[in-house]
Protein backbone atom coordinates (compact mmCIF):
# COMPACT_ATOMS: atom_id res chain seq x y z
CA UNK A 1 -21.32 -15.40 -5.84
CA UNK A 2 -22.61 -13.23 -8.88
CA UNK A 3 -21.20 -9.55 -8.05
CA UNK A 4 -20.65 -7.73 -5.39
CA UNK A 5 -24.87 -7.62 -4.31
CA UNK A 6 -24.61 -11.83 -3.74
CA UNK A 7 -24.80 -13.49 -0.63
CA UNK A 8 -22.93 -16.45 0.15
CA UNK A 9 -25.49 -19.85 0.54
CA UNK A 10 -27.03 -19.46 4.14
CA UNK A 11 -26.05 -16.49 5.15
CA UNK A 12 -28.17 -13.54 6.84
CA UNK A 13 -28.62 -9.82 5.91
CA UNK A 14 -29.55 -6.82 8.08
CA UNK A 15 -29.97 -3.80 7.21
CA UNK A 16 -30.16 -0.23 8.44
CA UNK A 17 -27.90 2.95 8.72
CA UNK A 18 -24.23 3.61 10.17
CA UNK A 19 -22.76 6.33 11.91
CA UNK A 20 -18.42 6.38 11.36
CA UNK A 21 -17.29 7.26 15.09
CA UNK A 22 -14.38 9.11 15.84
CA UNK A 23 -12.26 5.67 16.25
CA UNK A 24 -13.75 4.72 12.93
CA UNK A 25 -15.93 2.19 14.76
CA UNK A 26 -19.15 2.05 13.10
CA UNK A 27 -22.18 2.71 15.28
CA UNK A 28 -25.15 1.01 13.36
CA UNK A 29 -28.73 0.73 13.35
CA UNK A 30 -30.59 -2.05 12.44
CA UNK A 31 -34.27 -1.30 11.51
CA UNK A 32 -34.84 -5.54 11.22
CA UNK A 33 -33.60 -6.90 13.76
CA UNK A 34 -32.47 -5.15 17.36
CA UNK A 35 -33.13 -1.91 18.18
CA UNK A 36 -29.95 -1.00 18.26
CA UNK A 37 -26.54 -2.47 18.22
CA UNK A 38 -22.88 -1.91 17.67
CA UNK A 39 -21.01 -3.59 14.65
CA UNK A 40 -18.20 -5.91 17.15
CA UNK A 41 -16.77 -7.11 13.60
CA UNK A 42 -16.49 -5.12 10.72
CA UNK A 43 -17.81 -8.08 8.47
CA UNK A 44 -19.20 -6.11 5.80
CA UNK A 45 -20.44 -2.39 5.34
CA UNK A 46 -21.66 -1.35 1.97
CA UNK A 47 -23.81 1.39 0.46
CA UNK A 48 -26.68 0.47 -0.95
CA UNK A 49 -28.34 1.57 -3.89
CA UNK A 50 -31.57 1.15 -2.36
CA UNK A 51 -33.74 3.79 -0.52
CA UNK A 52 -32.57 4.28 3.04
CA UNK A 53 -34.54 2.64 6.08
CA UNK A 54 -35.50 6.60 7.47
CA UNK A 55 -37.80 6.67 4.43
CA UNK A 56 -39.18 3.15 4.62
CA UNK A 57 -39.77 3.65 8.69
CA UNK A 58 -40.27 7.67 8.88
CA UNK A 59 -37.47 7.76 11.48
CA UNK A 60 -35.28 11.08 11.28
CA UNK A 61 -32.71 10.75 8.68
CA UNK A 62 -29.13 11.03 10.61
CA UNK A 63 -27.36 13.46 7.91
CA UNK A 64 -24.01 11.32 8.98
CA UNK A 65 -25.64 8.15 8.90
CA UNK A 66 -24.53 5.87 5.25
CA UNK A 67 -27.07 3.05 4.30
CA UNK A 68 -25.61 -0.33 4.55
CA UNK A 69 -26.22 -4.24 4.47
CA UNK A 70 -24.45 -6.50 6.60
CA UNK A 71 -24.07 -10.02 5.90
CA UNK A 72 -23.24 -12.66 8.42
CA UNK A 73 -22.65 -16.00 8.30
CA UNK A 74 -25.31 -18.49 9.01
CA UNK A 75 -24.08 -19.01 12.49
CA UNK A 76 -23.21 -15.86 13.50
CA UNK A 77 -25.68 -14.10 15.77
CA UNK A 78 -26.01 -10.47 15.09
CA UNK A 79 -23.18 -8.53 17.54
CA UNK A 80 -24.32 -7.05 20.47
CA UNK A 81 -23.19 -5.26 23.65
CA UNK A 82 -22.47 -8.26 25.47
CA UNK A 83 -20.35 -10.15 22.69
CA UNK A 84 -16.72 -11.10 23.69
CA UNK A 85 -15.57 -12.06 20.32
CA UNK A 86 -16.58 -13.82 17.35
CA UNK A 87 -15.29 -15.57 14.06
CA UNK A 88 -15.57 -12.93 11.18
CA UNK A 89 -17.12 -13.69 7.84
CA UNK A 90 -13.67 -12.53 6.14
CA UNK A 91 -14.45 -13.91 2.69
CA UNK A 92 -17.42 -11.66 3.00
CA UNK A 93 -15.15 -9.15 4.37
CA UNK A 94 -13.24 -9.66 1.16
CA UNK A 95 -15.38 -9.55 -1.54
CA UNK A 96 -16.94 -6.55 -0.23
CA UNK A 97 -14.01 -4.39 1.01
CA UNK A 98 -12.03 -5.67 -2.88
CA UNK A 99 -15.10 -4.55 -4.42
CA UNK A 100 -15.51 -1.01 -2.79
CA UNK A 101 -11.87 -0.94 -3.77
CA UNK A 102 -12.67 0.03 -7.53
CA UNK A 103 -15.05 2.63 -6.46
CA UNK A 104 -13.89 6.55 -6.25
CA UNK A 105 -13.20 7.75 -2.53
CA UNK A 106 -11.90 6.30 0.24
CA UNK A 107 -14.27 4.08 1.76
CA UNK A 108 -12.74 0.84 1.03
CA UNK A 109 -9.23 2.14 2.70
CA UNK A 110 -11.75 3.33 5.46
CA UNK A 111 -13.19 -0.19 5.74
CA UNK A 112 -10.42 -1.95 5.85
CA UNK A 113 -8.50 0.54 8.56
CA UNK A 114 -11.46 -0.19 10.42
CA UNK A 115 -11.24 -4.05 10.41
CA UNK A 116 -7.25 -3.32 10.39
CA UNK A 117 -7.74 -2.06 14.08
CA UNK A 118 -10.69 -4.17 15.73
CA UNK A 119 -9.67 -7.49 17.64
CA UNK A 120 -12.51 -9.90 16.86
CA UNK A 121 -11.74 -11.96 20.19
CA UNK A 122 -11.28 -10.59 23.13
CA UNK A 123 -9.23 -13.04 25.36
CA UNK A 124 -10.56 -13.32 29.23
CA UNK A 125 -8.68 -13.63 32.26
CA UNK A 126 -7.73 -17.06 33.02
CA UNK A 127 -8.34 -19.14 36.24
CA UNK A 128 -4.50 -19.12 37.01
CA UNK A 129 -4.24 -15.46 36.20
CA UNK A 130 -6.76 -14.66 38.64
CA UNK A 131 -5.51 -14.38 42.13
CA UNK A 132 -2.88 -12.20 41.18
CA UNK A 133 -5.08 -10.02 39.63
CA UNK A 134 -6.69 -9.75 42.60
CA UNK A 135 -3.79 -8.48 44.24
CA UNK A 136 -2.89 -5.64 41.44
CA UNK A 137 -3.53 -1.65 42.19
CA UNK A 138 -5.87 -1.19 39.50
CA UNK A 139 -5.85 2.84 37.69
CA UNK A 140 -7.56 3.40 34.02
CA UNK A 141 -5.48 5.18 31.84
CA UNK A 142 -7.36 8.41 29.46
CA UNK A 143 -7.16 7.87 25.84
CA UNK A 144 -8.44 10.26 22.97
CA UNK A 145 -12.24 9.76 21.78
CA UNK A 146 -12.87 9.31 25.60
CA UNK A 147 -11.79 5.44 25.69
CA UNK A 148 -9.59 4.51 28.42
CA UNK A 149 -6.86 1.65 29.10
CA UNK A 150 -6.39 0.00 32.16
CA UNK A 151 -3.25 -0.21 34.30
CA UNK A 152 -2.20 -2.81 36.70
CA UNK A 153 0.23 -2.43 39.35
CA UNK A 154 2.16 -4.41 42.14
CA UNK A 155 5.10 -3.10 44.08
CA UNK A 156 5.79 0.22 45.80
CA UNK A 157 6.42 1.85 42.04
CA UNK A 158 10.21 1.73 42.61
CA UNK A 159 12.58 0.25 39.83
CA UNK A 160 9.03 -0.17 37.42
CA UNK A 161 9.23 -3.12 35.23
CA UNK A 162 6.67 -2.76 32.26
CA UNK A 163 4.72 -5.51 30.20
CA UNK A 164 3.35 -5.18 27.17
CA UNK A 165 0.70 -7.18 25.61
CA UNK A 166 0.36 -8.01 22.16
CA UNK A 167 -2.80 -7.89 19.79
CA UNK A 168 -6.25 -10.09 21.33
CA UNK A 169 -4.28 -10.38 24.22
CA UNK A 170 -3.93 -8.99 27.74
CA UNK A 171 -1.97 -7.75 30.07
CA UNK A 172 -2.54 -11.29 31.83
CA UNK A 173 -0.41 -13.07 29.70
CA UNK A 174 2.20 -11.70 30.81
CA UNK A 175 1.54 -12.48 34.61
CA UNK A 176 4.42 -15.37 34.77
CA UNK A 177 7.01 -12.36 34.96
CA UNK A 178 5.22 -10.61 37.85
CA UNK A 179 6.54 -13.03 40.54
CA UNK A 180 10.43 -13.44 39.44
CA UNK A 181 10.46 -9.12 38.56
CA UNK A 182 8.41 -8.43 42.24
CA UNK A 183 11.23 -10.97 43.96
CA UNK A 184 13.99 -9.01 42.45
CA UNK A 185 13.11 -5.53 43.59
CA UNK A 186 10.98 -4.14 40.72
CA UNK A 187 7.29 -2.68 40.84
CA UNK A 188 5.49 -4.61 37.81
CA UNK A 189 3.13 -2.55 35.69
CA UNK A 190 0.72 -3.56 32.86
CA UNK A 191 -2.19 -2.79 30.72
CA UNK A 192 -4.86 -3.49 29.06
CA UNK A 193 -5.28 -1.80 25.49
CA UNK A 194 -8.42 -0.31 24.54
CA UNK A 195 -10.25 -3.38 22.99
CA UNK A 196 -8.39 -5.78 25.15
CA UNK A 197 -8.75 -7.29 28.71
CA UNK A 198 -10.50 -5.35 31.00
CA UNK A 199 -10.25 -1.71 28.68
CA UNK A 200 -13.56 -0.36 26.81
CA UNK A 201 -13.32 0.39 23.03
CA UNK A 202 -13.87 -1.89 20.38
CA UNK A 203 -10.45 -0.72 18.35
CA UNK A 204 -7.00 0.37 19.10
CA UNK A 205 -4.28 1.82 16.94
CA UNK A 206 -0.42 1.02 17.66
CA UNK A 207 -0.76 5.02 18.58
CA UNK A 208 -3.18 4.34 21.74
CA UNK A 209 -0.34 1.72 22.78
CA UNK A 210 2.29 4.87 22.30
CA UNK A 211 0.17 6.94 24.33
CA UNK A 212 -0.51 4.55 26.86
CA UNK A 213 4.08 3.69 27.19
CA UNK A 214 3.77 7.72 27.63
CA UNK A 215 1.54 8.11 30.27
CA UNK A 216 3.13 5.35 32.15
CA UNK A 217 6.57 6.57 32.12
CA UNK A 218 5.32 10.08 33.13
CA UNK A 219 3.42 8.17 36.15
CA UNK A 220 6.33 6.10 37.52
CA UNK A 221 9.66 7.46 35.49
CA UNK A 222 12.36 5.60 33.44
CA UNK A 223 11.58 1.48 33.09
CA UNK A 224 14.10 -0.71 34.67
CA UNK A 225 12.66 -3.02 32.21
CA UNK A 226 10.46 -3.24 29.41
CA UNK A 227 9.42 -6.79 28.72
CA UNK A 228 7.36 -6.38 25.33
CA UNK A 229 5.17 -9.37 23.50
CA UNK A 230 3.98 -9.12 19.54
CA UNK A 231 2.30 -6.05 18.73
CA UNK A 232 3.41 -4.95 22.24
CA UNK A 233 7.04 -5.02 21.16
CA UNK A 234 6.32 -1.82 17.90
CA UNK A 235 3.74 -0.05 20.18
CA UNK A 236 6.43 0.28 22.88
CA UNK A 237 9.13 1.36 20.60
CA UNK A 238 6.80 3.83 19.29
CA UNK A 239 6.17 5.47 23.12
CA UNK A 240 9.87 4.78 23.46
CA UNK A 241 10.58 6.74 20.05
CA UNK A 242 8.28 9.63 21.59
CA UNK A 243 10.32 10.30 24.68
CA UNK A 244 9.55 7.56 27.16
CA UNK A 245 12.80 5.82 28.55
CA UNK A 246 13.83 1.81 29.59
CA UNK A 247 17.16 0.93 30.74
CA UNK A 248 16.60 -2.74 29.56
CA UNK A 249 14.25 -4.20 26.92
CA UNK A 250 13.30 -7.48 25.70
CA UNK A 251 10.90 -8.45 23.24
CA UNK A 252 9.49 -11.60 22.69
CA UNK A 253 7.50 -12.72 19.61
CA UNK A 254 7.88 -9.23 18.37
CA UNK A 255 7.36 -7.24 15.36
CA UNK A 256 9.51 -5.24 13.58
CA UNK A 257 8.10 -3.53 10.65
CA UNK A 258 4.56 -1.61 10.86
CA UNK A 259 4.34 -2.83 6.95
CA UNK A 260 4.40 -6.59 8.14
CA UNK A 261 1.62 -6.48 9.79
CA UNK A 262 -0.53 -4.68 6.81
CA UNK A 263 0.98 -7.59 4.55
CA UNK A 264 -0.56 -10.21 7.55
CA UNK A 265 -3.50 -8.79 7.33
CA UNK A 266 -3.94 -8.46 3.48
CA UNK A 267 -3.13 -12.09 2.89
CA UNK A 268 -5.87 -12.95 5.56
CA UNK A 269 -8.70 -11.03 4.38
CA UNK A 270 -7.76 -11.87 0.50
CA UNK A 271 -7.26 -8.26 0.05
CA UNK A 272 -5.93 -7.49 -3.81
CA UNK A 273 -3.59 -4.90 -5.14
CA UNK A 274 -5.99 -1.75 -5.35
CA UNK A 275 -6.93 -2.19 -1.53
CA UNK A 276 -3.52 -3.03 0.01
CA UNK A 277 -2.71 0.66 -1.75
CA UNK A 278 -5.45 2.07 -0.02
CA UNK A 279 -5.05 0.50 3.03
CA UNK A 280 -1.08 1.84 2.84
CA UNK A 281 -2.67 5.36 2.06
CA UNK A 282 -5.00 4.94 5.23
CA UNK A 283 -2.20 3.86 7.55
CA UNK A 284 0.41 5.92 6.05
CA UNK A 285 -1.89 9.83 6.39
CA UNK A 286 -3.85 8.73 9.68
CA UNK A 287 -0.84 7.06 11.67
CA UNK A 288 2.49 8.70 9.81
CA UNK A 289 1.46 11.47 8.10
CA UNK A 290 4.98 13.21 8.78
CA UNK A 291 6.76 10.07 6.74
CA UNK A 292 6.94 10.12 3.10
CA UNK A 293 4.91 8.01 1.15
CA UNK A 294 7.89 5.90 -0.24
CA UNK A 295 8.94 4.73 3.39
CA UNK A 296 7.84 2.04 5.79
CA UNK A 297 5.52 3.54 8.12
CA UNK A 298 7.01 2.53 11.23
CA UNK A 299 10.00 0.29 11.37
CA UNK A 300 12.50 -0.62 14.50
CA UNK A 301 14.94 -0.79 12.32
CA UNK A 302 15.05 2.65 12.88
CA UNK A 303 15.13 3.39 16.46
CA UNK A 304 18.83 2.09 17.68
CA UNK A 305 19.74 5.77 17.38
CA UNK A 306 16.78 6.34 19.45
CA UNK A 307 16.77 3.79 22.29
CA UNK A 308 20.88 3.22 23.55
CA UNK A 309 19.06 0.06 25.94
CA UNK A 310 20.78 -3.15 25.44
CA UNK A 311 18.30 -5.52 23.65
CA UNK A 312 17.02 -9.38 24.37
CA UNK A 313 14.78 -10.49 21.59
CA UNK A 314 13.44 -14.01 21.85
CA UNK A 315 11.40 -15.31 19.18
CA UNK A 316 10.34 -18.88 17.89
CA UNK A 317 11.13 -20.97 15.12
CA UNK A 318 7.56 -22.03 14.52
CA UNK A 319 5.61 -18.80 15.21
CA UNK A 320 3.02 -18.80 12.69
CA UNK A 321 2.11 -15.37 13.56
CA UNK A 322 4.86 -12.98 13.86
CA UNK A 323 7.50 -15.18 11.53
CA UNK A 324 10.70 -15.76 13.13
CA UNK A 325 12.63 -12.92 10.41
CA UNK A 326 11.13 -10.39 12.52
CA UNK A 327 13.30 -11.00 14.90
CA UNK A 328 16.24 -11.56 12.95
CA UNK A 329 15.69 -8.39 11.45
CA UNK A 330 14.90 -6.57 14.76
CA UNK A 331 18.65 -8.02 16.47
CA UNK A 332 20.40 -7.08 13.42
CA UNK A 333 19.39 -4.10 13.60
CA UNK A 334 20.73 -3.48 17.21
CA UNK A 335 23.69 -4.99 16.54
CA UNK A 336 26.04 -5.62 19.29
CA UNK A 337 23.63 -4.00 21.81
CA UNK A 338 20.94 -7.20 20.90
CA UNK A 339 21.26 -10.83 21.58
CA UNK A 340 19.17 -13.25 20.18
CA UNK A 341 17.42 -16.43 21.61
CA UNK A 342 16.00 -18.82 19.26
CA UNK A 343 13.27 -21.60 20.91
CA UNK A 344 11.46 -23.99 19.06
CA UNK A 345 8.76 -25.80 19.22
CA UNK A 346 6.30 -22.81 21.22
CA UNK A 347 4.95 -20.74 18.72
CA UNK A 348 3.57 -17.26 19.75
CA UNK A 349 1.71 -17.55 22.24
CA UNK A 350 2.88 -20.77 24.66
CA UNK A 351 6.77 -19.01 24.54
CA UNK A 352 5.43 -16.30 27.32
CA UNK A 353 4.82 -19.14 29.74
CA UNK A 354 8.07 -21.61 28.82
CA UNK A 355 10.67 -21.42 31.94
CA UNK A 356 13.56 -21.73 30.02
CA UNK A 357 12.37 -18.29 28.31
CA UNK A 358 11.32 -16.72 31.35
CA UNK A 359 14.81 -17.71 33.21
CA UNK A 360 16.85 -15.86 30.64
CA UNK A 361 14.48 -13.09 30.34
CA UNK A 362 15.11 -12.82 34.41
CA UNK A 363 18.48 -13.04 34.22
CA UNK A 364 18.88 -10.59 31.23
CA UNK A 365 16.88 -8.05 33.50
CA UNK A 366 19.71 -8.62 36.33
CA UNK A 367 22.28 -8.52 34.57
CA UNK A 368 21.55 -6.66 30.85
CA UNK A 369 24.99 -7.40 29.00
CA UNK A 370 26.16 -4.61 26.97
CA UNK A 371 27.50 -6.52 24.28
CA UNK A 372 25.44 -9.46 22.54
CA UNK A 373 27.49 -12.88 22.19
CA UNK A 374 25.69 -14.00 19.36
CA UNK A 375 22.53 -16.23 19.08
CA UNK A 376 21.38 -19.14 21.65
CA UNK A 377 19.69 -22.10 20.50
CA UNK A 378 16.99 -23.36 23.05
CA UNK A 379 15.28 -26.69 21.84
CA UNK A 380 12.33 -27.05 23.51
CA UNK A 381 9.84 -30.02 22.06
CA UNK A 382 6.59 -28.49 21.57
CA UNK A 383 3.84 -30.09 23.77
């Protein structure tokens, strides 16, 4: 590449006008190709220096509407409504968020909130997952900008057990728990995030996942249980941080710190110095605006003054995803009240299904010591 108006070998350009949304999801217009379509991955949105496509076509000029050119790679179809996820060009994404990143304003930070908050795949419900599925009271859950979540339930809605997904998941994922929790007297309730699953929107914020912990504990009352996965884990302790209440609580794969997963996210997409700051900025007056600017934006750390629920954190050796010093840092931080179980050999995902793992989560919602007697070691060959 040659500047910032190169386009990698092979790839395609559109171009037309977008509209920022109220979820910062860009509605866009592309005068040459579809009529109309929205952007599923954030790729690359630029100004252009160009004239706009209202004066080359005569269309009405949207007064909100910003010029841009979107590059994709040379097998990537444009997006459309009926996409369920694709790879993103992210050294495109890169080079063009990076470069907007020297400009004046705050459209690079905008940019790369945007991407921050869009899950480029959107997993789909399994053939195992199915049948109980089937089976599941099924409610949709209101969300701000007019999105909605979706809610699962199964039980009479006495002693609620709740299940959090993590990011590009669903609440499916999570369905090996339903069984053991139904057989042990709990009602089982789950969701799907905006963006996720079965739930509209394109985006979602770790505040939707707050809001969503809300509603549900104003629906059925205080958790028995809150079984938590990944990104599930800090949304949860955000809702949990806001009022809603769980007796027990066990996270697996979970995150800790808000600012990991900006750092996660920054080393994928390349981003430098000058955009991580503005990304910070983003994060820090959109999501946190009553924390200083010096402090992590959202840490759970913080909460064992908040949440007096004894604590199971389980967490693999070899996640590559959420790194295993999450965790650590998370059980520390509950002290006595935690206990730790280490696995290996499962990674991030393929821990939610493991029996071993689901055995002690069981038997940690039975029994929920008050004390934590140190850390387990589970070896469990990968496979």
């Amino acid at each position: 590449m040659t500047g910032a108006h190169a386009h990698p070998p092979g790839n395609r350009t559109a171009w037309g006008t977008a509209v920022w949304g109220p979820e910062d999801e860009a509605t866009v217009r592309v005068w040459n190709a579809q009529p109309s379509v929205h952007l599923h991955e954030l790729t690359t949105l630029r100004t252009t220096g160009h004239r706009t496509p209202e004066r080359r076509t005569g269309r009405a000029a949207d007064k909100s509407a910003r010029p841009f050119v979107l590059i994709l790679g040379p097998s990537s179809p444009l997006p459309d409504e009926g996409a369920t996820g694709m790879k993103p060009a992210v050294a495109v994404a890169s080079s063009i968020l990076n470069t907007t990143a020297l400009l004046p304003g705050r459209a690079a930070g905008r940019g790369a909130f945007a991407l921050f908050h869009m899950p480029l795949v959107r997993s789909r419900l399994r053939t195992a997952e199915r049948e109980l599925f089937e089976q599941a009271r099924v409610d949709r859950i209101r969300l701000g900008s007019g999105r909605h979540a979706v809610a699962y339930r199964w039980g009479d809605g006495d002693r609620p057990a709740l299940l959090a997904h993590g990011w590009q998941s669903r609440a499916s994922r999570l369905s090996c728990f339903v069984p053991g929790l139904l057989e042990r007297g709990h009602s089982v309730v789950a969701f799907d995030a905006p963006g996720h699953g079965e739930a509209d929107g394109r985006s979602t914020t770790i505040l939707d996942y707050r809001d969503i912990v809300l509603a549900l504990n104003d629906r059925y009352g205080t958790f028995d249980c809150l079984i938590a996965h990944s990104l599930g884990a800090l949304g949860s302790f955000l809702g949990l941080r806001h009022g809603a209440r769980a007796r027990r609580i066990v996270t697996i794969g979970g995150v800790c710190d808000f600012d990991y997963l900006i750092d996660e996210f920054c080393a994928e997409v390349g981003a430098g110095d000058r955009l991580r700051s503005r990304l910070r900025e983003e994060v820090r007056t959109r999501l946190f605006p009553g924390l200083p600017a010096d402090e992590t934006p959202f840490s759970l750390t913080d909460m064992p003054a908040h949440v007096p629920a004894p604590l199971l954190v389980v967490h693999d050796e070899d996640d590559t995803r959420i790194r295993i010093a999450q965790g650590r840092r998370l059980a520390a931080a509950f002290g006595d009240r935690a206990r730790l179980v280490v696995t290996r050999g499962l990674g991030h995902r393929r821990v939610l299904g493991d029996a071993d793992v689901l055995r002690t989560v069981l038997d940690f919602v039975d029994n929920a010591p008050g004390r934590a007697d140190g850390t387990d070691r589970r070896a469990t060959a990968a496979g």
